[in-house]
Protein backbone atom coordinates (compact mmCIF):
# COMPACT_ATOMS: atom_id res chain seq x y z
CA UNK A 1 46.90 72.15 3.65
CA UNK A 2 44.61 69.75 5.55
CA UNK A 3 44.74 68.80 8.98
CA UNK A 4 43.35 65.54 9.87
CA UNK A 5 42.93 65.79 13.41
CA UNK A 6 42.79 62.04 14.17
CA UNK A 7 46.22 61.81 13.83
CA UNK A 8 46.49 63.53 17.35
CA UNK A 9 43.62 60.76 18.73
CA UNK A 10 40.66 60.05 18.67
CA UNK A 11 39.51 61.49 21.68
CA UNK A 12 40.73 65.35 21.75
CA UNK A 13 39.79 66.25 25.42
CA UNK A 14 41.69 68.16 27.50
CA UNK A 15 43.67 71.94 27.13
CA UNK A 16 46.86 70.66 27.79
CA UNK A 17 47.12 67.80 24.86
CA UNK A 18 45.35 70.31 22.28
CA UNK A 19 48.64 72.72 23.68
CA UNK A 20 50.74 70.07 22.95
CA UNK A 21 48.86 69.40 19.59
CA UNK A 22 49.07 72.71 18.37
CA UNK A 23 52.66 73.11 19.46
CA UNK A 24 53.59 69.65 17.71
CA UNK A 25 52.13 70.96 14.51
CA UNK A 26 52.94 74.42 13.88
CA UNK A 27 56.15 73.65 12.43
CA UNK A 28 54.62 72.39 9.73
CA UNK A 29 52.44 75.99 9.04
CA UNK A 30 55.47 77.37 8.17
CA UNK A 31 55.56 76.14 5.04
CA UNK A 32 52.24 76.72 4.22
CA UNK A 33 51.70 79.26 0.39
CA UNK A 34 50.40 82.54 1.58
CA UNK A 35 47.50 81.42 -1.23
CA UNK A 36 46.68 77.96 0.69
CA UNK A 37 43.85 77.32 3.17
CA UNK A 38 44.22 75.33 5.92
CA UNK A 39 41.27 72.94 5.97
CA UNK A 40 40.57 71.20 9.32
CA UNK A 41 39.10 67.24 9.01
CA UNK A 42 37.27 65.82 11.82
CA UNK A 43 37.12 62.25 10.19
CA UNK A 44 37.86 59.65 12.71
CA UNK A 45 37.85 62.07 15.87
CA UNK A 46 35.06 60.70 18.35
CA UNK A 47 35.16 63.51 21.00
CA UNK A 48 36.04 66.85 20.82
CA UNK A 49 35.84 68.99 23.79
CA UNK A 50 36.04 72.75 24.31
CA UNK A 51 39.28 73.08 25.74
CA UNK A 52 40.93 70.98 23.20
CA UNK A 53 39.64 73.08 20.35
CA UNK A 54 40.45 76.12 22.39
CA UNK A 55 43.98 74.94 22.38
CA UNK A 56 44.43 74.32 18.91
CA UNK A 57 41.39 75.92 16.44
CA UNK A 58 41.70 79.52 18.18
CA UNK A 59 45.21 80.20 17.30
CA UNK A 60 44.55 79.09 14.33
CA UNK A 61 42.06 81.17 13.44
CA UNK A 62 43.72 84.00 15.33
CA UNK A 63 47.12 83.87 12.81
CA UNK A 64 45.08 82.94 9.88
CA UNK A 65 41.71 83.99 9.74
CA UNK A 66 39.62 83.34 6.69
CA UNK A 67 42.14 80.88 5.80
CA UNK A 68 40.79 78.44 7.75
CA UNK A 69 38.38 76.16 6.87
CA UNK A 70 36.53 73.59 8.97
CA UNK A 71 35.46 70.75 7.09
CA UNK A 72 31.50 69.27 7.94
CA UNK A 73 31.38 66.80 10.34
CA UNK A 74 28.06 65.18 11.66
CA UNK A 75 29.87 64.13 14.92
CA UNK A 76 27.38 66.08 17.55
CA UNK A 77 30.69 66.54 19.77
CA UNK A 78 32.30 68.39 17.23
CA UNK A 79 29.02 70.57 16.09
CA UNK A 80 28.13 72.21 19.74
CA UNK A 81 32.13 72.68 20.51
CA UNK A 82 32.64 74.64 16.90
CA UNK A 83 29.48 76.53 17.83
CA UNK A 84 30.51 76.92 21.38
CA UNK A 85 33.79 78.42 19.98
CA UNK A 86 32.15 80.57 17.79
CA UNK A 87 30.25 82.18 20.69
CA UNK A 88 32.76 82.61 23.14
CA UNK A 89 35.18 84.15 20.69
CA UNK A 90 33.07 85.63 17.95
CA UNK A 91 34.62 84.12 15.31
CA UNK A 92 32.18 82.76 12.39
CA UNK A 93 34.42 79.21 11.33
CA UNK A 94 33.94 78.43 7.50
CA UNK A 95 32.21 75.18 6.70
CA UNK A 96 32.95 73.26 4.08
CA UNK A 97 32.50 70.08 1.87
């Protein structure tokens, strides 16, 4: 399953819209293979901010782990917030592609 993020803007900035995001979306996860990966795209997203991706990534990666993938983005907003993440809540996101 991929997630294209800029369908939920193009500028993902505050805690209570990534909320919203997340809560919008994880419908769809049910139906998600217990063999698929979720794959998260950053094409088209200009800024993505801390408490967005706090909102939505860290449940994520709370419920399904290694099955999340984070696909490679040269956008320096979302480099420092994935490694900001990755700090504050020890998790080590896969990069792909």
């Amino acid at each position: 399953m991929i997630i294209q993020l800029k369908k939920f803007g193009t500028t993902l900035i505050s805690r209570q819209s990534g909320r919203e995001a997340y809560a919008a979306f994880l419908p769809s996860l049910k139906n998600i293979s217990p063999d698929e990966n979720i794959e998260i795209d950053f094409a088209g997203v200009n800024t993505f901010s801390p408490s967005w991706a706090d909102e939505f990534l860290t449940p994520l990666a709370k419920e399904y782990k290694a099955k999340l993938r984070l696909k490679k983005s040269d956008n320096l907003s979302v480099i420092s917030t994935i490694k900001l993440l990755g700090r504050i809540n020890g998790d080590k996101y896969v990069i792909i592609g």
